[in-house]
N, C-alpha and C. Protein backbone atom coordinates (compact mmCIF):
# COMPACT_ATOMS: atom_id res chain seq x y z
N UNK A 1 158.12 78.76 100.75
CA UNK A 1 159.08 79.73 100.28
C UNK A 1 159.86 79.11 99.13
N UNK A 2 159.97 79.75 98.19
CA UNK A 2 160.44 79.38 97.06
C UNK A 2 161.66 80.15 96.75
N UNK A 3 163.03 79.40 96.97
CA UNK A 3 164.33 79.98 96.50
C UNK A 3 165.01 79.86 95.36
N UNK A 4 164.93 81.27 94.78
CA UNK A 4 165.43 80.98 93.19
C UNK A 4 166.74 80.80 92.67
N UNK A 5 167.04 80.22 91.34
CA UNK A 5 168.24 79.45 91.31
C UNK A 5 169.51 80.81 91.02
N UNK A 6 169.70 81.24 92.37
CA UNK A 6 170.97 82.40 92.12
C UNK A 6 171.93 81.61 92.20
N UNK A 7 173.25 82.91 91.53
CA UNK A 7 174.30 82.28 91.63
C UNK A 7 174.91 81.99 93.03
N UNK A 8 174.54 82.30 94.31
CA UNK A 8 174.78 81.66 95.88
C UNK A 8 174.52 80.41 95.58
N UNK A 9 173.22 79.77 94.87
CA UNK A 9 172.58 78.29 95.22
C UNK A 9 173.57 77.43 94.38
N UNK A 10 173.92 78.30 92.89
CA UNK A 10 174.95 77.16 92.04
C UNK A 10 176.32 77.37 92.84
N UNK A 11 176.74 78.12 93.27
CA UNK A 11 177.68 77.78 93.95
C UNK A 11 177.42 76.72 95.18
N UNK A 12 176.81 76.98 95.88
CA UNK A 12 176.54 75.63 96.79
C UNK A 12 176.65 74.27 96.01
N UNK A 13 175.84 73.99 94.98
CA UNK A 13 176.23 73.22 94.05
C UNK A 13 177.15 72.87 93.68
N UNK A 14 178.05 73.57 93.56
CA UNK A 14 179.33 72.89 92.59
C UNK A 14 180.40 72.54 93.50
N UNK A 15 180.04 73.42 95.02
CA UNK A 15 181.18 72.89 96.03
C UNK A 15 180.61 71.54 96.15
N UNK A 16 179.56 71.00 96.62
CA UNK A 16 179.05 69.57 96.50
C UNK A 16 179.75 69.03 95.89
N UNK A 17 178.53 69.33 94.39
CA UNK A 17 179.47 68.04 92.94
C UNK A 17 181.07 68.15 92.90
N UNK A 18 181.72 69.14 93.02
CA UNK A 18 183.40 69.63 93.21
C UNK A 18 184.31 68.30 94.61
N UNK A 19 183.12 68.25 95.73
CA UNK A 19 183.73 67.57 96.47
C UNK A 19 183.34 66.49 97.13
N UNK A 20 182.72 65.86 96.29
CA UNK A 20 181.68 64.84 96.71
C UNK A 20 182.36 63.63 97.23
N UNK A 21 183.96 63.32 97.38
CA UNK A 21 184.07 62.20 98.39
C UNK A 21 185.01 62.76 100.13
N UNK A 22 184.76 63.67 100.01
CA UNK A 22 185.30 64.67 101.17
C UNK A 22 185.05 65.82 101.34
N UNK A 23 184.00 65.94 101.92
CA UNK A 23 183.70 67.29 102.72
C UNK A 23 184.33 67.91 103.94
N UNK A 24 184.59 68.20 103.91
CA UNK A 24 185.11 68.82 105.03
C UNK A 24 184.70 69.86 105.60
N UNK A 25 185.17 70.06 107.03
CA UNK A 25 184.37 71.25 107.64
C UNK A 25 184.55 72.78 107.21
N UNK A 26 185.83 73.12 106.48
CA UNK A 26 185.30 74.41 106.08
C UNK A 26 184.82 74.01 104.58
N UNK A 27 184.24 73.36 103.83
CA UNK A 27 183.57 73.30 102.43
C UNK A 27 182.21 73.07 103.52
N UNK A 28 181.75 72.54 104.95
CA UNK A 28 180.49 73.32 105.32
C UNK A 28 180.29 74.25 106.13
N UNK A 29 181.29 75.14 106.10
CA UNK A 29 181.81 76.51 106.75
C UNK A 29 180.85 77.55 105.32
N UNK A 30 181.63 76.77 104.61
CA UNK A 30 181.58 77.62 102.88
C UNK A 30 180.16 77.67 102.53
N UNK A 31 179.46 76.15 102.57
CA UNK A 31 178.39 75.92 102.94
C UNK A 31 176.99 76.83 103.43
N UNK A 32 177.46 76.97 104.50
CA UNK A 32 176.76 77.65 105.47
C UNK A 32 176.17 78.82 105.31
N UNK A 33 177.65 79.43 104.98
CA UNK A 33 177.47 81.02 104.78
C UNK A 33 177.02 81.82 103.51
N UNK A 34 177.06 80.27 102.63
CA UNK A 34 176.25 80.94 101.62
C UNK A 34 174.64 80.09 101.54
N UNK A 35 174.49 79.66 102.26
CA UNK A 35 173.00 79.32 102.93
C UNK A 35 172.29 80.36 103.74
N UNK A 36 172.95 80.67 104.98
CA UNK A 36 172.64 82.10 105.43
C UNK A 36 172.55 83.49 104.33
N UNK A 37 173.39 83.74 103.85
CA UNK A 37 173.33 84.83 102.54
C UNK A 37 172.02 84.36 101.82
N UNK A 38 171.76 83.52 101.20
CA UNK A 38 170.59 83.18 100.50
C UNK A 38 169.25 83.44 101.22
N UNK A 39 169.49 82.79 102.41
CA UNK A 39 167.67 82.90 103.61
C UNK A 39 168.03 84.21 103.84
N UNK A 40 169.21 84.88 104.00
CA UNK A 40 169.21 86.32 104.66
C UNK A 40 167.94 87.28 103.61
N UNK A 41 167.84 86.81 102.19
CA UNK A 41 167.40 87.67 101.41
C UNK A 41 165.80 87.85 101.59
N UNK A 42 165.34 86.64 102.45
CA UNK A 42 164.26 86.53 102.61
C UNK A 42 163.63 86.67 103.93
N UNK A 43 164.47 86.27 104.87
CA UNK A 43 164.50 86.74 106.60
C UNK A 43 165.26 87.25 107.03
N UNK A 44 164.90 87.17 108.25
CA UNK A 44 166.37 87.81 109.07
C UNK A 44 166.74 86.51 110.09
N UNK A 45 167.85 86.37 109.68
CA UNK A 45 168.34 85.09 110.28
C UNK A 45 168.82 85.50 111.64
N UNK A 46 168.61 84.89 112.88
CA UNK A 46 169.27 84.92 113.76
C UNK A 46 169.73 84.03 114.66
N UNK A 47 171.44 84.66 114.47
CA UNK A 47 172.34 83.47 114.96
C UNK A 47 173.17 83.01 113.59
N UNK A 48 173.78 81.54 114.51
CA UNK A 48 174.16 80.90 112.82
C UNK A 48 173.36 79.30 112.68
N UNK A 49 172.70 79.49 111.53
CA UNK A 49 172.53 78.42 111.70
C UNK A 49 172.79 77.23 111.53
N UNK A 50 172.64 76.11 111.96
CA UNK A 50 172.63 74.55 111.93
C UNK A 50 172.40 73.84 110.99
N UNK A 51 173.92 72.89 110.56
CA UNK A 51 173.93 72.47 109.41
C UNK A 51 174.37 70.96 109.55
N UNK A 52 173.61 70.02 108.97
CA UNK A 52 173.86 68.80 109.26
C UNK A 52 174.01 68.16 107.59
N UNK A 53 175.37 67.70 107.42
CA UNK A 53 175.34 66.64 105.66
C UNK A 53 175.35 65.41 105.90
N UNK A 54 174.13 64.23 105.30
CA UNK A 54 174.62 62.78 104.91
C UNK A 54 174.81 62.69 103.84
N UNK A 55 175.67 61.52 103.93
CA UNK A 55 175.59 60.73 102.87
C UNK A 55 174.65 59.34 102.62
N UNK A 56 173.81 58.70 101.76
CA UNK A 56 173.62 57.70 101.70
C UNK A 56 173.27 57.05 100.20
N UNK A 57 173.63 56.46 99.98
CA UNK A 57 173.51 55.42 98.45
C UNK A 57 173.69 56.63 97.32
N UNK A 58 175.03 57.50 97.31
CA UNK A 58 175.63 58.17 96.66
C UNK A 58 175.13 59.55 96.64
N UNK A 59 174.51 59.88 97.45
CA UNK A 59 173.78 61.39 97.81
C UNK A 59 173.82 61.82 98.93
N UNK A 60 173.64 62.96 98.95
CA UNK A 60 173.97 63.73 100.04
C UNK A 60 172.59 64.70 100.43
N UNK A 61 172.05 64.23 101.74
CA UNK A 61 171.00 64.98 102.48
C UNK A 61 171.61 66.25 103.25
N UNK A 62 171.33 67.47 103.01
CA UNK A 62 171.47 68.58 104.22
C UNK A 62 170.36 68.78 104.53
N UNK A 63 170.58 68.65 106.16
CA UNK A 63 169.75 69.03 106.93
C UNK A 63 170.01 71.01 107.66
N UNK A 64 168.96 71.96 107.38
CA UNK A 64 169.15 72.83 107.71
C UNK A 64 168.46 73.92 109.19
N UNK A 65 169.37 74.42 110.21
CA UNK A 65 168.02 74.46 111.24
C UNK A 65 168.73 76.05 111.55
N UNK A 66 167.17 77.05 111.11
CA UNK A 66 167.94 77.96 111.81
C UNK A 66 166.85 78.66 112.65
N UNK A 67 167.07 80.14 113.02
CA UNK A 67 166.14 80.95 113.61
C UNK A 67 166.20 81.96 113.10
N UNK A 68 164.62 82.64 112.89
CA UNK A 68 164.63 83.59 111.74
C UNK A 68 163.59 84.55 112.47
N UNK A 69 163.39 85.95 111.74
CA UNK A 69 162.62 86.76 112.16
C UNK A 69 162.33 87.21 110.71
N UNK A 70 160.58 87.24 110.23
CA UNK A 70 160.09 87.55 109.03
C UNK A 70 160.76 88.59 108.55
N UNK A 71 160.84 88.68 107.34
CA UNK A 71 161.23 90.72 107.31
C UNK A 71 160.13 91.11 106.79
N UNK A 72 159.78 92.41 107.15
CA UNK A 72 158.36 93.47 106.86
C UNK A 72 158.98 94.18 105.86
């Protein structure tokens, strides 16, 4: 699945680069929900899903876990 660069994804972006030595839980509240909005366009998400951020050697891994139902 290939997600194109909308303005949901640059915003995800810039809260990152915007807050890159403190995240906090609602910037992955903020996160989230525009992660869900984005997969929503392509599934049907169900639930909320699971969001995990590292950090390591100046980057940041998200890990994303959700449950989805195809859309027809």
């Amino acid at each position: 699945m290939k997600i194109r660069k909308s303005n949901d994804v640059k915003r995800i972006k810039n809260i990152i680069d915007g807050d890159r030595f403190a995240l906090g839980a609602s910037s992955l509240d903020m996160i989230t929900l525009d992660i869900t909005d984005v997969l929503n366009q392509y599934l049907t998400i169900i639930g909320k899903p699971e969001i995990s951020l590292d950090r390591k050697d100046g980057k940041f891994f998200i890990s994303i876990t959700a449950a989805f139902d195809v859309r027809r």
